[in-house]
C-alpha atoms as a PDB file:
ATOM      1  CA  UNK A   1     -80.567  44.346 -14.505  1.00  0.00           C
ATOM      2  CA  UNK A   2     -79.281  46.287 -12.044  1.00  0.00           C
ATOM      3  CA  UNK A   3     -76.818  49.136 -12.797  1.00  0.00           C
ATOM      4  CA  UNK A   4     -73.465  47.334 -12.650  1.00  0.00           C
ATOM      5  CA  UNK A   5     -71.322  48.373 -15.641  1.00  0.00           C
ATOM      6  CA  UNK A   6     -69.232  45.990 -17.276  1.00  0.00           C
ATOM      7  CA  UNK A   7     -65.992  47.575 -15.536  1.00  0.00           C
ATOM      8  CA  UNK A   8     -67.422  47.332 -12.412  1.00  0.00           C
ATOM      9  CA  UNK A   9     -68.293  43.128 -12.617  1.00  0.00           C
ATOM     10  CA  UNK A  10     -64.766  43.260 -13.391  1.00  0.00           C
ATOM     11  CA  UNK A  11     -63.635  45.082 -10.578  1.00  0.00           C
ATOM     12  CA  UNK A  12     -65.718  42.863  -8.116  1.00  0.00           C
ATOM     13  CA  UNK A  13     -64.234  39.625  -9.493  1.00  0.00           C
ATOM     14  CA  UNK A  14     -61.105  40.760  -9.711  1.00  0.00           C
ATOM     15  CA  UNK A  15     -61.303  41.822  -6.125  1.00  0.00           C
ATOM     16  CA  UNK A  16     -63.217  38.469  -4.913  1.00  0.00           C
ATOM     17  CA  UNK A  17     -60.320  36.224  -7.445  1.00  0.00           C
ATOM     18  CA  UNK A  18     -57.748  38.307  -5.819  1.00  0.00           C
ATOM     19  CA  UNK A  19     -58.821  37.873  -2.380  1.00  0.00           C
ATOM     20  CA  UNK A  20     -59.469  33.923  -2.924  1.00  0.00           C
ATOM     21  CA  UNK A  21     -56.146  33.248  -4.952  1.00  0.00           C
ATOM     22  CA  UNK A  22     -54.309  35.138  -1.936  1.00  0.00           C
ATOM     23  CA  UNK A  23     -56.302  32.869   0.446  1.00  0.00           C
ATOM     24  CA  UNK A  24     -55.508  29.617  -1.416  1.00  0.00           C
ATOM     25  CA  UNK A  25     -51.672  30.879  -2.221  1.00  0.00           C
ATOM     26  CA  UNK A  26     -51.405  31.627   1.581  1.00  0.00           C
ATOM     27  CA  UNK A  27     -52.155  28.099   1.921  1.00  0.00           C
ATOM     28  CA  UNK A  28     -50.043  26.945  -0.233  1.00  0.00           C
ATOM     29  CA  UNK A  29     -46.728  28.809   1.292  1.00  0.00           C
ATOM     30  CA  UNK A  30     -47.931  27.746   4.686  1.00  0.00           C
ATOM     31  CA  UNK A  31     -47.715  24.061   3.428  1.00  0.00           C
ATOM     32  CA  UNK A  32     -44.486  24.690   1.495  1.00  0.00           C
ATOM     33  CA  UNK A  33     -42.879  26.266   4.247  1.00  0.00           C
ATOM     34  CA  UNK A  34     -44.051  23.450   6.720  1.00  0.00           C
ATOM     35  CA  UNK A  35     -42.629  20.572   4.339  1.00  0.00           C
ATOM     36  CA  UNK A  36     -39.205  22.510   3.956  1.00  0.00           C
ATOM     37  CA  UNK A  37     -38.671  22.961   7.828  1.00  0.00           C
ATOM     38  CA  UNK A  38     -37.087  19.992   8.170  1.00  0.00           C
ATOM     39  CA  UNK A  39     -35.492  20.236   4.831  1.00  0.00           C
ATOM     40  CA  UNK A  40     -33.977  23.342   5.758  1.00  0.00           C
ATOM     41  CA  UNK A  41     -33.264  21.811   9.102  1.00  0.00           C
ATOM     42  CA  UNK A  42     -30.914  18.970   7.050  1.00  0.00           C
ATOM     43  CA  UNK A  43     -29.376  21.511   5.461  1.00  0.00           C
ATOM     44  CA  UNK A  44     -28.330  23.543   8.554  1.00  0.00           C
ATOM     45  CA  UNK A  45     -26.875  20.361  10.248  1.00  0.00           C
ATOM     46  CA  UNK A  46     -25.401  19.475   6.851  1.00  0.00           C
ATOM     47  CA  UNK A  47     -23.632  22.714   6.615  1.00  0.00           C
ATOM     48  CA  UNK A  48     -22.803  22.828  10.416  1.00  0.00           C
ATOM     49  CA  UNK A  49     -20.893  19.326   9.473  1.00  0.00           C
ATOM     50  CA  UNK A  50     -19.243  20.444   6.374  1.00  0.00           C
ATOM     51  CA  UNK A  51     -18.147  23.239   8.541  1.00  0.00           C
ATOM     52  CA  UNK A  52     -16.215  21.010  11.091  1.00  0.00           C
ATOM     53  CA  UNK A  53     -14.943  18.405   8.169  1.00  0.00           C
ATOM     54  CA  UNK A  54     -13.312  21.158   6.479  1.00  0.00           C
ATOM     55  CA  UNK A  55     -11.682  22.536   9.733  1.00  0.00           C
ATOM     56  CA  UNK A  56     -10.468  18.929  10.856  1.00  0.00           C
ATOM     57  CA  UNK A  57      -9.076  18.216   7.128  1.00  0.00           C
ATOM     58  CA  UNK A  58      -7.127  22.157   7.515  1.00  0.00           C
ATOM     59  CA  UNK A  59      -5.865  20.117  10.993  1.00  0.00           C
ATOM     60  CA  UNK A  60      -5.084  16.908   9.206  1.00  0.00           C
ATOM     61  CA  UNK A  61      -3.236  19.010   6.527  1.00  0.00           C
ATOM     62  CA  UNK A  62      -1.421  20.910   9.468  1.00  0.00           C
ATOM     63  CA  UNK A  63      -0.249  17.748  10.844  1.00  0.00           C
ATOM     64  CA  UNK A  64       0.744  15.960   7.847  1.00  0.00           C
ATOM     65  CA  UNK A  65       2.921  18.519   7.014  1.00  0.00           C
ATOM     66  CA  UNK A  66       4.346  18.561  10.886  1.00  0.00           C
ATOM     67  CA  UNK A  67       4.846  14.949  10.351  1.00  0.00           C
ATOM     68  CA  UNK A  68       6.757  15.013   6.499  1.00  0.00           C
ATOM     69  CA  UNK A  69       8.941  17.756   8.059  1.00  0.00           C
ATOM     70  CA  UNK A  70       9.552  15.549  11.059  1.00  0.00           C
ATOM     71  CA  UNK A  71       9.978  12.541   8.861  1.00  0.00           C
ATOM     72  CA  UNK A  72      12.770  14.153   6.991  1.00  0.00           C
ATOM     73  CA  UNK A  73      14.186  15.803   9.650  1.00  0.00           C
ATOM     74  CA  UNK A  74      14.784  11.742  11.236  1.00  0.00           C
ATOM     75  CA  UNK A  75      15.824  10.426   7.859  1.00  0.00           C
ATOM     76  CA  UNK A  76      18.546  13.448   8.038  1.00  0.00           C
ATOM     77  CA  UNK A  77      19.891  12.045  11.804  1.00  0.00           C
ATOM     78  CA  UNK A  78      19.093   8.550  10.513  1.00  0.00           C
ATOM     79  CA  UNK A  79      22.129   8.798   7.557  1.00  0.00           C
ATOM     80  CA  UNK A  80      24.508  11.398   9.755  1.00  0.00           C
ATOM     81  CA  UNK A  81      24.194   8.538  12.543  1.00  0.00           C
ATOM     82  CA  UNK A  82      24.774   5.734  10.064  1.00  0.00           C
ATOM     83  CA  UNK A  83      27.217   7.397   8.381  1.00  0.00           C
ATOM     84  CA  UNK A  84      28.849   8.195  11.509  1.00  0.00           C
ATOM     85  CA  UNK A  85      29.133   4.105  12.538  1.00  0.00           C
ATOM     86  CA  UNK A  86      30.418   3.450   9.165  1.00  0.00           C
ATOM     87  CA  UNK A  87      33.082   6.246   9.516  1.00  0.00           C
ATOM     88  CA  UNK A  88      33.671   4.407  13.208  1.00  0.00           C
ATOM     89  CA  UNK A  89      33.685   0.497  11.877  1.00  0.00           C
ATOM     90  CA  UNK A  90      35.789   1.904   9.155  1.00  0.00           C
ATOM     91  CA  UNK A  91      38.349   3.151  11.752  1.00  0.00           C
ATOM     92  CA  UNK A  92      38.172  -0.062  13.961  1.00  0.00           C
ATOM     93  CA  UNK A  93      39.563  -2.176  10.739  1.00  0.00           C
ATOM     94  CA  UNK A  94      42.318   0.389   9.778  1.00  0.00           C
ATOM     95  CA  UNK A  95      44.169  -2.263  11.481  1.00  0.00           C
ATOM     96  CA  UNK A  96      43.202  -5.352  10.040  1.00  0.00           C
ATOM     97  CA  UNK A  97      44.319  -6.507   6.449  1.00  0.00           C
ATOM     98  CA  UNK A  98      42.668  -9.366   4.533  1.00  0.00           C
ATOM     99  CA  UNK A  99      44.746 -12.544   3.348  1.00  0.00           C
ATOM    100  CA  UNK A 100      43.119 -14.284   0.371  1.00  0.00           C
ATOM    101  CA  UNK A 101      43.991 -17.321  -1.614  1.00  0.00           C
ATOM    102  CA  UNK A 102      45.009 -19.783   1.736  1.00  0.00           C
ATOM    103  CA  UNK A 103      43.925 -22.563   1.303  1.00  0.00           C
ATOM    104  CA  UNK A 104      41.394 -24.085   4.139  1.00  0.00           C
ATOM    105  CA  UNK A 105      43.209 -27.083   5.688  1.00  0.00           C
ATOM    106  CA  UNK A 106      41.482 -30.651   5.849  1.00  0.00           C
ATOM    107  CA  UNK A 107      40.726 -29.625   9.911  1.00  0.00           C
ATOM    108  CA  UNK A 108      39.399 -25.930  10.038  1.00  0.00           C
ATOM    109  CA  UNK A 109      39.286 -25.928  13.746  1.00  0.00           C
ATOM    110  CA  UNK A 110      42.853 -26.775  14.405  1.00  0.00           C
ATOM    111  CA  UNK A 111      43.899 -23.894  11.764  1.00  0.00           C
ATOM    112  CA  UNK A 112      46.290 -21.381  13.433  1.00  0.00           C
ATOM    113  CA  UNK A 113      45.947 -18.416  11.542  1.00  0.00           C
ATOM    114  CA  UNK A 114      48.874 -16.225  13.823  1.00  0.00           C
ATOM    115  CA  UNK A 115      51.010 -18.892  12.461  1.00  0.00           C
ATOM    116  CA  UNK A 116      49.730 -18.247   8.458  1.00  0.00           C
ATOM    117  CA  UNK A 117      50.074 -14.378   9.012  1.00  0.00           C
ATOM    118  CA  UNK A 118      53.361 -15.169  10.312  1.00  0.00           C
ATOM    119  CA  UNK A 119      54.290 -17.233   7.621  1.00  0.00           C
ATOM    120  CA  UNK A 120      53.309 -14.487   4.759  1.00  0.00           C
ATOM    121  CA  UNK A 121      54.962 -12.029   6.532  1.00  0.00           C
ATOM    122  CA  UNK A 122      58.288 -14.064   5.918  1.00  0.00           C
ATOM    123  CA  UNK A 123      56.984 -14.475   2.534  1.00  0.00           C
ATOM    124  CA  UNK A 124      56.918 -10.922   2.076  1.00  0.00           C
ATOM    125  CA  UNK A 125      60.229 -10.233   4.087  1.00  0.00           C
ATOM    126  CA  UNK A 126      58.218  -8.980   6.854  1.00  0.00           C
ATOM    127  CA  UNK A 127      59.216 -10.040  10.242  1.00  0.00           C
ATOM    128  CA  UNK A 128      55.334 -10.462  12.190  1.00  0.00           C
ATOM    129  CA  UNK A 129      55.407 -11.587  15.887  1.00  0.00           C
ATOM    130  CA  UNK A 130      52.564 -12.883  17.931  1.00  0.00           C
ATOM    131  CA  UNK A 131      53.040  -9.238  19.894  1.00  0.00           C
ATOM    132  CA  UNK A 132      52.227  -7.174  16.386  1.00  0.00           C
ATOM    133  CA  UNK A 133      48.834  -9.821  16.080  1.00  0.00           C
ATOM    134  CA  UNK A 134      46.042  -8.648  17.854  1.00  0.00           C
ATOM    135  CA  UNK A 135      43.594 -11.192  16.703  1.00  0.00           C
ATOM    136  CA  UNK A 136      43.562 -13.056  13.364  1.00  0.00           C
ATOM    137  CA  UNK A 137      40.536 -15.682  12.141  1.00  0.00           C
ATOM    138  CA  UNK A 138      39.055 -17.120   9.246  1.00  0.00           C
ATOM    139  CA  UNK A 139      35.724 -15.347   7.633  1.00  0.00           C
ATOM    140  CA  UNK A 140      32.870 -17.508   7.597  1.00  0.00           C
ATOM    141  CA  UNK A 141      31.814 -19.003   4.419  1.00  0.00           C
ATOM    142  CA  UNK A 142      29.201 -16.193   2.884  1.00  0.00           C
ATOM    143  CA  UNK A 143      25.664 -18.225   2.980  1.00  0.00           C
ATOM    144  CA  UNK A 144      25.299 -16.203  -0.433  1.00  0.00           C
ATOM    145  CA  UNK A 145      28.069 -17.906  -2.262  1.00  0.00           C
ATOM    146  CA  UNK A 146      27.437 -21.333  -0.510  1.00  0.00           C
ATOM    147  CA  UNK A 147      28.271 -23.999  -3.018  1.00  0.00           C
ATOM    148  CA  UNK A 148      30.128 -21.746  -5.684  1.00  0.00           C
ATOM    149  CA  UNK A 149      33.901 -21.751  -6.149  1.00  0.00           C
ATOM    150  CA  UNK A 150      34.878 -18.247  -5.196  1.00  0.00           C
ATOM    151  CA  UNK A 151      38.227 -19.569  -3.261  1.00  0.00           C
ATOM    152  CA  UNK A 152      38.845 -20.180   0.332  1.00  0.00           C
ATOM    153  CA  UNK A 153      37.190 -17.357   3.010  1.00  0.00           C
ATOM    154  CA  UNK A 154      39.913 -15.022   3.414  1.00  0.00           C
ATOM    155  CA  UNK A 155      41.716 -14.451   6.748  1.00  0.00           C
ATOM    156  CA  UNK A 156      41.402 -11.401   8.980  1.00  0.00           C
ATOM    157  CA  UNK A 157      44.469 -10.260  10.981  1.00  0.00           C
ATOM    158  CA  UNK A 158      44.351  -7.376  12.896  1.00  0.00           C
ATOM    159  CA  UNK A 159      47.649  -6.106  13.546  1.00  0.00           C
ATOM    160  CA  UNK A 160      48.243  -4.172  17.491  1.00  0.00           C
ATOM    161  CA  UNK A 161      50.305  -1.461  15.681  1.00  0.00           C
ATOM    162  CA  UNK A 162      49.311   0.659  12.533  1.00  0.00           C
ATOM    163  CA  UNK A 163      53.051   0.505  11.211  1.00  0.00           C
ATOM    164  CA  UNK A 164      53.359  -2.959  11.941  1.00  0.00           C
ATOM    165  CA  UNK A 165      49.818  -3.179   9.240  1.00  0.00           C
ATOM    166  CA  UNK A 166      51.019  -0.656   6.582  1.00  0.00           C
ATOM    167  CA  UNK A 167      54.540  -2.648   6.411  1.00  0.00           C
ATOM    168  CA  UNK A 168      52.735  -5.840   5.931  1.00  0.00           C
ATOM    169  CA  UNK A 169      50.605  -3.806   3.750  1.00  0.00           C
ATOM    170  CA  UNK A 170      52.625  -2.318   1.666  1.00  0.00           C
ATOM    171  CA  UNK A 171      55.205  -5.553   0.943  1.00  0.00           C
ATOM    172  CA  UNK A 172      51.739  -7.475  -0.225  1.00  0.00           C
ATOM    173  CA  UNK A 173      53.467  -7.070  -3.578  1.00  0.00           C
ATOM    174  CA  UNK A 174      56.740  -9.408  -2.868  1.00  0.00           C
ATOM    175  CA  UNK A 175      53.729 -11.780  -2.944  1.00  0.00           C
ATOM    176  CA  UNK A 176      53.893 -12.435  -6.929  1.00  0.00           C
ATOM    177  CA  UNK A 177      54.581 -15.736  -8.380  1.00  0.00           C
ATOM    178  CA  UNK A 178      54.396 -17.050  -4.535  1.00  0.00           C
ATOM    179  CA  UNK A 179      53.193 -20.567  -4.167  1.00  0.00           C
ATOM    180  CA  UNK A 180      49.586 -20.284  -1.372  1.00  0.00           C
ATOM    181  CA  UNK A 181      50.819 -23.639   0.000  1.00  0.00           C
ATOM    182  CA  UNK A 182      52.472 -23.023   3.631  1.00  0.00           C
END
């Protein structure tokens, strides 16, 4: 044998091993890093879209808020403006007064309810003309109470003056123990 000491073989395979496994893990990297490209590529365009989801969804938020804010704001105009047309119907009837308990005669379109207003004004010791009647009319049956006894629709009469209505108003109580049949 030649003169190669035992630490010395081991040297020279450890230097050939080293060189080969460095070879072969070179390889191996290479291949890795080829298969991953497009992985990595995926991941990139992944990212890129989770990017713009999460900008569009801080937009979306943005705007949903806009929207609940403007949504209230409407609701708020919404009840001031319907509160506002109650407050005005309410002020168009401060003339009117509601008769109940007249009977409906047997020929509703030849009632003339000037005439009944008239005629419970005297009951009342109220002297009504056709100058303090504006208008005056029968309500319409309610469709909800179709068919129940609730009494005869009442009659509407709205009165020209204010006076004239808060007089006619305020004798309603003369009405006790009067008879409905005029």
């Amino acid at each position: 044998m030649s003169g190669i000491t035992k630490e010395e073989l081991v040297t020279i395979l450890d230097e050939k091993l080293e060189e080969k496994f460095q070879r072969k893990f070179d390889e191996l990297k290479q291949q890795i890093d080829h298969k991953l490209a497009p992985l990595q590529k995926m991941v990139d365009e992944v990212m890129e879209t989770a990017k713009f989801i999460d900008a569009k969804y801080d937009d979306l938020v943005k705007e949903q808020k806009a929207l609940k804010l403007a949504l209230h704001t409407m609701e708020a105009k919404f009840y001031s403006v319907a509160k506002a047309h109650d407050d005005l119907e309410q002020y168009g009837r401060r003339e009117c007064v509601g008769i109940r308990g007249i009977p409906v005669p047997s020929n509703p379109k030849s009632e003339d309810t000037n005439a009944v207003v008239k005629s419970v004004g005297d009951l009342m010791g109220i002297s009504v003309t056709d100058n303090d009647i504006s208008v005056s009319h029968r309500m319409p049956q309610s469709k909800r109470y179709k068919g129940k006894q609730r009494g005869p629709p009442a009659i509407i009469a709205k009165f020209t003056r204010r006076v004239t209505k808060d007089k006619f108003y305020g004798a309603r109580s003369n009405l006790h123990n009067k008879s409905t049949l005029l």
